[in-house]
Protein backbone atom coordinates (compact mmCIF):
# COMPACT_ATOMS: atom_id res chain seq x y z
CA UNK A 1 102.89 38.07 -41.73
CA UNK A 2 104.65 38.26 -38.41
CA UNK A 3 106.53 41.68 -37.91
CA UNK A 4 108.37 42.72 -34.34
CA UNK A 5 107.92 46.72 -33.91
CA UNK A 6 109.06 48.49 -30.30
CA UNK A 7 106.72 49.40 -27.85
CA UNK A 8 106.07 50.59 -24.55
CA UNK A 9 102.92 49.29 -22.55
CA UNK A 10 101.64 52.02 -20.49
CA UNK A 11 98.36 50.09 -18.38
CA UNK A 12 96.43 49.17 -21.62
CA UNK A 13 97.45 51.02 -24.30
CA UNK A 14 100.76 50.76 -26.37
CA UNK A 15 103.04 53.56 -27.05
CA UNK A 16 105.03 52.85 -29.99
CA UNK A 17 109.07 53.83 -29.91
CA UNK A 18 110.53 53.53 -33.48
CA UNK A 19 108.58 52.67 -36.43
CA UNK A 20 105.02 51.82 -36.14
CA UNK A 21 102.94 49.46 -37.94
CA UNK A 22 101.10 50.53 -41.12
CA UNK A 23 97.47 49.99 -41.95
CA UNK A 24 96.67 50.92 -38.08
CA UNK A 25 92.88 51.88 -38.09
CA UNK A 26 91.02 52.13 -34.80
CA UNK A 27 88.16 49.65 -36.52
CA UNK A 28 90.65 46.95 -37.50
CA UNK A 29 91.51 44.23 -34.38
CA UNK A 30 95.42 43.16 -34.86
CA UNK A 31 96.43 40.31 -32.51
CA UNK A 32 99.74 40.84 -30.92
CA UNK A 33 101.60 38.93 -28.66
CA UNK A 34 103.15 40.41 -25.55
CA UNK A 35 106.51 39.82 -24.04
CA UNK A 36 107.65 41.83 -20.84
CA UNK A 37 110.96 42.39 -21.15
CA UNK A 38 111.93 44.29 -17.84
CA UNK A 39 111.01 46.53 -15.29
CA UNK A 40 112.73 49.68 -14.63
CA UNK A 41 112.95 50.68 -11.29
CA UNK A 42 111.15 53.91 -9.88
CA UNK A 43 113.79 56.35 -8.37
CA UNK A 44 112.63 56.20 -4.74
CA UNK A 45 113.38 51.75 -4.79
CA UNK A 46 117.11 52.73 -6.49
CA UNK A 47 117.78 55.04 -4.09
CA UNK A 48 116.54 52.43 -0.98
CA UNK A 49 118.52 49.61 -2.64
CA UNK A 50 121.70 52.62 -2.58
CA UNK A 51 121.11 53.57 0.92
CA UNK A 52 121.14 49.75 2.21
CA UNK A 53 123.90 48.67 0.08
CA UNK A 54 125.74 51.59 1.46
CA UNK A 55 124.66 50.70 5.06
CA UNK A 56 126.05 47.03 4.44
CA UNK A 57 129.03 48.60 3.26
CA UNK A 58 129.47 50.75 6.39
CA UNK A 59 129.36 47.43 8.55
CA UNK A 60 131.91 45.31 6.80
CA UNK A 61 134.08 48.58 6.86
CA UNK A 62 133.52 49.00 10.76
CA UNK A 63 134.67 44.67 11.30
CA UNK A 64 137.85 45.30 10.03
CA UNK A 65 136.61 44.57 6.14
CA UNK A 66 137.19 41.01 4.58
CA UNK A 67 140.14 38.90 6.00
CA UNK A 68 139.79 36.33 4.10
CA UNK A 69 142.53 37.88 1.45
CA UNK A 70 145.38 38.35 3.56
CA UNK A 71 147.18 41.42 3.52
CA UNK A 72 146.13 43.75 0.72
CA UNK A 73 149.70 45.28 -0.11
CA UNK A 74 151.11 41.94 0.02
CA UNK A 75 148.85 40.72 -2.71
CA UNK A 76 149.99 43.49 -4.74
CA UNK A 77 153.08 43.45 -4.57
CA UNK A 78 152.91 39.02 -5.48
CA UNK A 79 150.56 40.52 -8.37
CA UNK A 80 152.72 43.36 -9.57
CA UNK A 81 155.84 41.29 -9.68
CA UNK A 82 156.93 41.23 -13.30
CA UNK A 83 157.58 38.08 -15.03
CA UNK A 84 160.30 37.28 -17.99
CA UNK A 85 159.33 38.25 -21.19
CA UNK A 86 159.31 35.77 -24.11
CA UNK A 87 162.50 36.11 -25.53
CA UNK A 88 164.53 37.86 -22.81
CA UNK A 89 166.81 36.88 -20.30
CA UNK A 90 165.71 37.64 -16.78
């Protein structure tokens, strides 16, 4: 019988997070197949990934930012501009 229960794999040794299997017995062998579904970060790689981004951030800001759009307010004000609504008169 397959079953899927949640773990967490800390070096060799599973810690279960909701329900656990029954019948566990440390003399009974129970294959189980692995997956590894993500790795969390430690703190001190988020907060070098922050600090870069941020640093990137700083540099784009300091060349004027992205002119590639035009003028900001411009864009706007083309986006803000209300259209007629279905079935009214302009």
């Amino acid at each position: 019988m397959r079953a899927t229960y949640r773990a967490v794999l800390h070096g060799n040794h599973l810690e279960w997070r909701d329900e656990e299997p029954q019948d566990l017995s440390p003399d009974r062998e129970i294959e189980v197949s692995v997956t590894i579904l993500g790795t969390s970060d430690s703190p001190v790689n988020a907060k070098a990934r922050g600090a870069a981004m941020a640093a990137a951030l700083e540099r784009l800001a300091a060349a004027g930012g992205p002119r590639s759009f035009g003028d900001a307010a411009e864009w706007e004000r083309e986006t803000r501009e209300e259209g007629a609504l279905p079935g009214r008169e302009p």
